[in-house]
C-alpha atoms as a PDB file:
ATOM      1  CA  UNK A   1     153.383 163.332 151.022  1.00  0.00           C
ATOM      2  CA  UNK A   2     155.738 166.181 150.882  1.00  0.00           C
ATOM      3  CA  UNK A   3     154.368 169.526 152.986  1.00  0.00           C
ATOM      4  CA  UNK A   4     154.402 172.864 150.471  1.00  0.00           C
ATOM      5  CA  UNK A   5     156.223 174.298 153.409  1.00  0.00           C
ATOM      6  CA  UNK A   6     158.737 171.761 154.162  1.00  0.00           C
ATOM      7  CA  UNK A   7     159.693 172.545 150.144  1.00  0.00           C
ATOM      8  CA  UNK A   8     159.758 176.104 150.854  1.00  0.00           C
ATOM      9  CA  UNK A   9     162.049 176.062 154.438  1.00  0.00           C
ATOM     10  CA  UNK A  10     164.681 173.834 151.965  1.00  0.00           C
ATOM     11  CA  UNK A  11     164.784 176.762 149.598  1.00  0.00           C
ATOM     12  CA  UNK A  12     164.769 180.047 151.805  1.00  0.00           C
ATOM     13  CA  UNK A  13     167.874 177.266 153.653  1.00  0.00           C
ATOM     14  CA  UNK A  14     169.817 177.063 150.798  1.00  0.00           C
ATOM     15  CA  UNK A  15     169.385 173.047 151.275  1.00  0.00           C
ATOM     16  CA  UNK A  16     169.367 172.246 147.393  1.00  0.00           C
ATOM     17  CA  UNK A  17     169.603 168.471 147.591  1.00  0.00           C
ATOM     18  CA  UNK A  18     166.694 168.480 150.382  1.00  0.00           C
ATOM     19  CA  UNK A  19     164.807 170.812 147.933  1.00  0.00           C
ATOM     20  CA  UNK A  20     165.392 168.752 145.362  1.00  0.00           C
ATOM     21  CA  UNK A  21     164.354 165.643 147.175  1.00  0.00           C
ATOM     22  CA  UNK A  22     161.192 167.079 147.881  1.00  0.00           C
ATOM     23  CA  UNK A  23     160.488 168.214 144.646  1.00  0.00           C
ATOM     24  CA  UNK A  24     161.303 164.724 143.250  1.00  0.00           C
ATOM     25  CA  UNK A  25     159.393 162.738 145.973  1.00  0.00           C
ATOM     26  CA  UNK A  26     156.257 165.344 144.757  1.00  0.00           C
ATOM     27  CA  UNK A  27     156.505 164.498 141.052  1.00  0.00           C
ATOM     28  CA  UNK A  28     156.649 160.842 142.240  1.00  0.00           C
ATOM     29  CA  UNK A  29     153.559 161.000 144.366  1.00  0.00           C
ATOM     30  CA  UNK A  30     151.315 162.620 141.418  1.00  0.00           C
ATOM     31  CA  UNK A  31     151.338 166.109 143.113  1.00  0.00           C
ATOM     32  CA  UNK A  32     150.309 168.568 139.983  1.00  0.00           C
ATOM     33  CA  UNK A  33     153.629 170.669 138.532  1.00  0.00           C
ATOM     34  CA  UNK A  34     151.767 173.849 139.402  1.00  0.00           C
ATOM     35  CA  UNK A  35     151.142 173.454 142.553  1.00  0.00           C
ATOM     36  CA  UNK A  36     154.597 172.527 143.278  1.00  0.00           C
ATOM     37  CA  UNK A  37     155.736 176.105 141.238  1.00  0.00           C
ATOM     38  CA  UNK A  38     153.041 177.999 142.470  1.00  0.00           C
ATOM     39  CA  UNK A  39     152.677 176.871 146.193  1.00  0.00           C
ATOM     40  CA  UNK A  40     156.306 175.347 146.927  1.00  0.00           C
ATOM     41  CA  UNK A  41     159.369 177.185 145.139  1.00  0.00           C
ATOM     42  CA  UNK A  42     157.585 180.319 144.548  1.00  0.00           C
ATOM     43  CA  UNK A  43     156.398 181.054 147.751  1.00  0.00           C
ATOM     44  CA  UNK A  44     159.737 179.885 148.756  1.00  0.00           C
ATOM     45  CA  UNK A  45     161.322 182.803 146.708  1.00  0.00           C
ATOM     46  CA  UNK A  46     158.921 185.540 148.474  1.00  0.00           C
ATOM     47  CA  UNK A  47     160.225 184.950 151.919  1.00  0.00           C
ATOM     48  CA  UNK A  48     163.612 184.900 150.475  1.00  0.00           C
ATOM     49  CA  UNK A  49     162.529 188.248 148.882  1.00  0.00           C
ATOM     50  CA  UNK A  50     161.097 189.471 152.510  1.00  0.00           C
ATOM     51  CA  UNK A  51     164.518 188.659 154.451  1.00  0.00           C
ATOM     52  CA  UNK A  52     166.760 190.227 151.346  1.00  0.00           C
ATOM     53  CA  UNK A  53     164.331 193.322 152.126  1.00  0.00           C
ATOM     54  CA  UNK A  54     164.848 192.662 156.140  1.00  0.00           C
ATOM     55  CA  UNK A  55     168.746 192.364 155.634  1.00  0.00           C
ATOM     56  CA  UNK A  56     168.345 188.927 157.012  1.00  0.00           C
ATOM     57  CA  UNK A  57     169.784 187.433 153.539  1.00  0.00           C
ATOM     58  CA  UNK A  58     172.367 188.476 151.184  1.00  0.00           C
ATOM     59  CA  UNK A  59     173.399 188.081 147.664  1.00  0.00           C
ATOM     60  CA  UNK A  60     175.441 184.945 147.740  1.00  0.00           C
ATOM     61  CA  UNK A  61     172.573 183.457 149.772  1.00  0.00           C
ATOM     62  CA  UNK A  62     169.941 184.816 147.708  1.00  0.00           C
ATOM     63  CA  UNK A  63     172.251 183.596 144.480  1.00  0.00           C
ATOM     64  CA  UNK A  64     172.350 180.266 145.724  1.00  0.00           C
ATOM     65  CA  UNK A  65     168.173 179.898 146.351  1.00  0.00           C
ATOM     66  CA  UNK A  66     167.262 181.028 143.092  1.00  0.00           C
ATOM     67  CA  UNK A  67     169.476 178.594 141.387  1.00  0.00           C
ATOM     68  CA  UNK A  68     168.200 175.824 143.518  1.00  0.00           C
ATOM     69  CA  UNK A  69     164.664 177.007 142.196  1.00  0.00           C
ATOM     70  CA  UNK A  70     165.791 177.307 138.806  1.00  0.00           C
ATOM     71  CA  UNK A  71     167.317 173.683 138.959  1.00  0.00           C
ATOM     72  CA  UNK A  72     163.579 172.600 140.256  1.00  0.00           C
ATOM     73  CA  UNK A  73     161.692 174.101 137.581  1.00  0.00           C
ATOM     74  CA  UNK A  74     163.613 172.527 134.931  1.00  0.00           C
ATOM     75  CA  UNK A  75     162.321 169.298 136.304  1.00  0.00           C
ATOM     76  CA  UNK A  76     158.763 170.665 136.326  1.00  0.00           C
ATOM     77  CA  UNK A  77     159.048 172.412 132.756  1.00  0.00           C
ATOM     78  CA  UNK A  78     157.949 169.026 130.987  1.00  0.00           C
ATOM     79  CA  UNK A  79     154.697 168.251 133.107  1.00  0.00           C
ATOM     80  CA  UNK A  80     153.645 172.163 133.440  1.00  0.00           C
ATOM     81  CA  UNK A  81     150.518 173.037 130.984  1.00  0.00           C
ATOM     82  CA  UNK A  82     149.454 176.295 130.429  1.00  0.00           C
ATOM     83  CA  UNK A  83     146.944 176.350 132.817  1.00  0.00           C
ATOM     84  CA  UNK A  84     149.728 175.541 135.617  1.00  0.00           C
ATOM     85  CA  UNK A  85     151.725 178.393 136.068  1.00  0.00           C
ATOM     86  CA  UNK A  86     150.388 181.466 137.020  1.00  0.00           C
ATOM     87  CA  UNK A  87     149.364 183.875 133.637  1.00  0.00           C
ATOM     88  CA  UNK A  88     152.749 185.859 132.925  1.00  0.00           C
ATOM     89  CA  UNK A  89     153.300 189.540 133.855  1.00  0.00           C
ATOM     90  CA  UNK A  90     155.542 190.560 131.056  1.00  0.00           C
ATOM     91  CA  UNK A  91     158.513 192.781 132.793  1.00  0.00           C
ATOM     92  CA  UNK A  92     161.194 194.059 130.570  1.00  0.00           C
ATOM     93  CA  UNK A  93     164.814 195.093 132.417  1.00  0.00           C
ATOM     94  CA  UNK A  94     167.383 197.406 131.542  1.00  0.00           C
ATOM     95  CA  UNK A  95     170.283 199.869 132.421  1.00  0.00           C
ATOM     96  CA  UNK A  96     169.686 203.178 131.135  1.00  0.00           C
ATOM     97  CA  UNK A  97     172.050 204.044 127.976  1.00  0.00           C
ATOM     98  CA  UNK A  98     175.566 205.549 128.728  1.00  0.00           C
ATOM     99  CA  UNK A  99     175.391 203.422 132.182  1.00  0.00           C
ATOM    100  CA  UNK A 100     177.138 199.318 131.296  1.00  0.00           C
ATOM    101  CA  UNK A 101     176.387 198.207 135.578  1.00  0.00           C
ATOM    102  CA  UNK A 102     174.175 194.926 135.369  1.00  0.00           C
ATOM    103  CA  UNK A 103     175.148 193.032 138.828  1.00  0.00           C
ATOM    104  CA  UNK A 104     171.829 194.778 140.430  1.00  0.00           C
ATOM    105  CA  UNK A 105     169.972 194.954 137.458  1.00  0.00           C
ATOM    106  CA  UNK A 106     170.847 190.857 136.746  1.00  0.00           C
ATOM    107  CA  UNK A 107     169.352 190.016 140.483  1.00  0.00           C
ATOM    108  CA  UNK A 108     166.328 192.108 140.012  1.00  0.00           C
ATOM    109  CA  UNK A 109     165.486 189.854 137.197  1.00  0.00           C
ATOM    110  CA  UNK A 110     166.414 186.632 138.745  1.00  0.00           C
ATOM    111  CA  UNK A 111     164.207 187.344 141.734  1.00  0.00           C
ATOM    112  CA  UNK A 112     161.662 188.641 139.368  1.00  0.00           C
ATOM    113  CA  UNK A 113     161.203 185.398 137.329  1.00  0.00           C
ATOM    114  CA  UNK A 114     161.459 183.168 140.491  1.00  0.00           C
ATOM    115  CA  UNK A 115     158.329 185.222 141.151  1.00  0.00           C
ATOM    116  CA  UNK A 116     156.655 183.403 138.053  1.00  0.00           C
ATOM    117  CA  UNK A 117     157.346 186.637 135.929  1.00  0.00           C
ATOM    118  CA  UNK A 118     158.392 186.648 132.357  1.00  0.00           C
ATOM    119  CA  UNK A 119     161.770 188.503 132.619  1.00  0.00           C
ATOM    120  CA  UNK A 120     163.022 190.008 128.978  1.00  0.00           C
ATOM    121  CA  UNK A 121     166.614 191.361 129.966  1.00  0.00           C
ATOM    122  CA  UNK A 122     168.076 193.693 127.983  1.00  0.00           C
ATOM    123  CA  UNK A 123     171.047 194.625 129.293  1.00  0.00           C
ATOM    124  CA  UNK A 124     172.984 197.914 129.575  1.00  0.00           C
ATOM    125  CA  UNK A 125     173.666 201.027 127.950  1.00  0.00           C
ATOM    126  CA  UNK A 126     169.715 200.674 126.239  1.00  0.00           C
ATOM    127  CA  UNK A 127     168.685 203.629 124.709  1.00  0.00           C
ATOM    128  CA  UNK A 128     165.020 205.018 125.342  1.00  0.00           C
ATOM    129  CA  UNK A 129     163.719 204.489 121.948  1.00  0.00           C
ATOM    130  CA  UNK A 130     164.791 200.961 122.713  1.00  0.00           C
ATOM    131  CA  UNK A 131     162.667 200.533 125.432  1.00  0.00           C
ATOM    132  CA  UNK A 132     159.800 201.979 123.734  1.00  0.00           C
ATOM    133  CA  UNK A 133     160.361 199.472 120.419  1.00  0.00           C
ATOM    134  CA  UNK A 134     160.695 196.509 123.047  1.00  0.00           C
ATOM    135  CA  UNK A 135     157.697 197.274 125.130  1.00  0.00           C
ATOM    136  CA  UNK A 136     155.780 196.962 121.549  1.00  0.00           C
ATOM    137  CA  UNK A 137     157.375 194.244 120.793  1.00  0.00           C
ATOM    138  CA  UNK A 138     157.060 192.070 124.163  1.00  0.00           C
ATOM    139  CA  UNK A 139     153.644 193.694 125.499  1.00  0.00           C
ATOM    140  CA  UNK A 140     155.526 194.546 128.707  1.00  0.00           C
ATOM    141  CA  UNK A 141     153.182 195.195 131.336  1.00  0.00           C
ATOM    142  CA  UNK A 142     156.160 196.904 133.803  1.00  0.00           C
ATOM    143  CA  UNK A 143     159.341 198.201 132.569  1.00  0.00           C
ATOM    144  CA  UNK A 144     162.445 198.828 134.969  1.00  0.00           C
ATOM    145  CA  UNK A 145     164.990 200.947 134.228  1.00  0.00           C
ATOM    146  CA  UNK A 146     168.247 201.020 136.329  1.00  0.00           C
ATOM    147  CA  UNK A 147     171.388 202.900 136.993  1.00  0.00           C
ATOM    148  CA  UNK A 148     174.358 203.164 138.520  1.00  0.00           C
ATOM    149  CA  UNK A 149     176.073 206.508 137.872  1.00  0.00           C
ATOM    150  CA  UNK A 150     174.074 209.964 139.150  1.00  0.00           C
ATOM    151  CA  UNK A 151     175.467 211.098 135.676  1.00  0.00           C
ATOM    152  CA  UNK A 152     172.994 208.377 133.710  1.00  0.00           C
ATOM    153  CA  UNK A 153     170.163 209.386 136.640  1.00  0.00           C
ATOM    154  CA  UNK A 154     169.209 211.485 134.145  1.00  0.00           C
ATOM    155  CA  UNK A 155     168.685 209.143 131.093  1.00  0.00           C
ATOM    156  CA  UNK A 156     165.686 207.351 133.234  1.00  0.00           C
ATOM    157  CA  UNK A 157     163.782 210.585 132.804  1.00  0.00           C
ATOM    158  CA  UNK A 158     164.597 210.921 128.838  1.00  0.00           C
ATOM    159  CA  UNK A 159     163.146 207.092 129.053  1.00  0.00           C
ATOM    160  CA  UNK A 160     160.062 207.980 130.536  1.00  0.00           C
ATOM    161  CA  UNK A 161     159.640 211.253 128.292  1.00  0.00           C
ATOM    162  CA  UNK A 162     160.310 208.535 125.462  1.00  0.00           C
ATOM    163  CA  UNK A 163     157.507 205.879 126.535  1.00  0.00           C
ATOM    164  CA  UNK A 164     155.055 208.693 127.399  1.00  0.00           C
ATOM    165  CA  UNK A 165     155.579 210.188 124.025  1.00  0.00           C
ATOM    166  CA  UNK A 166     155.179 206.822 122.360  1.00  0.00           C
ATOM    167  CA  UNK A 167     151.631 206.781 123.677  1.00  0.00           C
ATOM    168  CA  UNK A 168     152.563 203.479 125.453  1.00  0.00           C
ATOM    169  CA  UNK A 169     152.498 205.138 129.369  1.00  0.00           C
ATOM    170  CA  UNK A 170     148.910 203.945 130.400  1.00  0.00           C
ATOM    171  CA  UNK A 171     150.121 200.077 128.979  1.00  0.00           C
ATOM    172  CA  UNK A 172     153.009 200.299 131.972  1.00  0.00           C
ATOM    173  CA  UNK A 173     154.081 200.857 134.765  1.00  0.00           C
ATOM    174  CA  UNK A 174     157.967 201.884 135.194  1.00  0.00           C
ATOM    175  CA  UNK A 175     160.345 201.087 138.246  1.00  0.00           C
ATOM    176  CA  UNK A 176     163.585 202.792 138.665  1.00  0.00           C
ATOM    177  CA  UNK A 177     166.195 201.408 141.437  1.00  0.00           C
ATOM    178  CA  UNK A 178     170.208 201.754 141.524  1.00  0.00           C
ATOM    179  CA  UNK A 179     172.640 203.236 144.556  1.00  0.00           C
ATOM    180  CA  UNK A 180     171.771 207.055 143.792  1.00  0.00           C
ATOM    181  CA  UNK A 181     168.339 206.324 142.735  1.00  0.00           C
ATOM    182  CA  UNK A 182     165.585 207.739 145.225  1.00  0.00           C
ATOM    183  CA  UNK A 183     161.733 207.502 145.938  1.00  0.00           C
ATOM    184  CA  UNK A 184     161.898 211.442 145.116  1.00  0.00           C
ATOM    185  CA  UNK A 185     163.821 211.104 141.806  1.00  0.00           C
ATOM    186  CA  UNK A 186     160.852 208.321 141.261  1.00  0.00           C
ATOM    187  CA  UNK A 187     158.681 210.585 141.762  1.00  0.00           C
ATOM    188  CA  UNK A 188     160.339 213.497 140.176  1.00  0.00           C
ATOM    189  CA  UNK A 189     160.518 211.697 137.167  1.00  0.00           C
ATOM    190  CA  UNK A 190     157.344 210.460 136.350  1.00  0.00           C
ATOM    191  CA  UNK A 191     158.069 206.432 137.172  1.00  0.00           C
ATOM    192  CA  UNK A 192     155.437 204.708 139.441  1.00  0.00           C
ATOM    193  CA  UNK A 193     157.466 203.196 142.046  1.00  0.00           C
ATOM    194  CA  UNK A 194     160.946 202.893 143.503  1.00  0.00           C
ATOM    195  CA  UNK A 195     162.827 199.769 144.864  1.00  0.00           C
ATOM    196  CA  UNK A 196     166.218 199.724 147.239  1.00  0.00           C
ATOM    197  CA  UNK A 197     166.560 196.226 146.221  1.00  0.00           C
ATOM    198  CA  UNK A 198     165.675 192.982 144.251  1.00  0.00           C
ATOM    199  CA  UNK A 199     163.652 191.857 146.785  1.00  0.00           C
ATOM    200  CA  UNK A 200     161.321 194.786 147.422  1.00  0.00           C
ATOM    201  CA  UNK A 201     161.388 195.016 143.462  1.00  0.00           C
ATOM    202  CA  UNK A 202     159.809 191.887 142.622  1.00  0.00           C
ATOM    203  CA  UNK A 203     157.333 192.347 145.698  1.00  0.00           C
ATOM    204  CA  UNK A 204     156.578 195.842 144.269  1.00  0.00           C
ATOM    205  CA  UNK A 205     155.979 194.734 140.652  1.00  0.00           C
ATOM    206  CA  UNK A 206     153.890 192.270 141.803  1.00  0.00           C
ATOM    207  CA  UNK A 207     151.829 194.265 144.018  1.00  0.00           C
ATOM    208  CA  UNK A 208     151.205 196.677 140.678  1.00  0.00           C
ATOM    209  CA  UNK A 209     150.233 194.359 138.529  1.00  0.00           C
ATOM    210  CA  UNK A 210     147.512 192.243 140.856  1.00  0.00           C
END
């Protein structure tokens, strides 16, 4: 019988064909799909979080374990059943309009749906009326809005402005992250938390929505 743990030490090690093994021998043995999700790859994906927040991990690393998780959960798509998986926080993604930087953005979403999220990505340059139609549209329960450029800082705020006046403020909660982005400027503009990085992000989202 394959240890949760042993599944999770192959993942934060980068050790795809031991993770997969494991995940394989699991299926074999009758251990339920959403246990192996829920207890095995993501856990595994919060301590990779917690060391990308530590500096103990980088991006290539962090790169490589999520696409050794994604690889897993393909396997475990077909015997998951709604009950399996976690419910869904619905997160929607962007860079602010007037701002086209996605490599941050891109790994705040991967580690964000390794987290059992439902990521809706939307890319860059999005325009604050966008956000507001797509938060309708997807029932987003967090929006995060990032940028690059200190001259698109202040598009997050015209975002905000936009989802308050939408009446849609009290149905989310809004993170803001990028290089000149600060926990002042969070503050400053209205958005209810900050992260330095994708790691802290997804921990932060999740610790909102529980």
């Amino acid at each position: 019988m394959v240890e949760f743990s042993a599944m999770t030490e192959a993942l934060v090690a980068c050790d795809i064909e031991k993770l997969a093994r494991f995940v394989d021998e699991a299926i074999a043995g009758n251990v339920p799909a959403g246990d192996i999700l829920n207890k095995g790859l993501i856990a595994g994906m919060d301590v990779v979080g917690e060391k990308m927040e530590a500096g103990d991990m980088f991006i290539p690393e962090v790169l490589m374990a999520a696409k050794a998780m994604g690889a897993c959960v393909e396997k475990l798509k077909p015997l998951l059943d709604d009950g399996d998986a976690k419910k869904s926080v619905s997160v929607l993604i962007g860079t602010v309009k007037g701002d086209l930087h996605d490599i941050g953005k891109n790994l705040v979403a991967m580690m964000m749906e390794s987290a059992g999220m439902e990521v809706h990505n939307l890319g860059v340059d999005i325009a604050p009326e966008n956000f507001v139609a797509m938060i309708k549209e997807k029932n987003a329960q967090i929006v995060c809005l990032s940028a690059l450029l200190t001259t698109t800082m202040p598009m997050m705020k015209q975002t905000v402005d936009a989802i308050v006046e939408s009446g849609l403020r009290d149905q989310v909660k809004i993170l803001v992250g990028g290089a000149p982005v600060t926990q002042a400027f969070a503050e400053e503009i209205g958005a209810d938390g900050f992260a330095a990085d994708a790691g802290s992000a997804s921990k932060l989202a999740k610790s909102l929505v529980n």
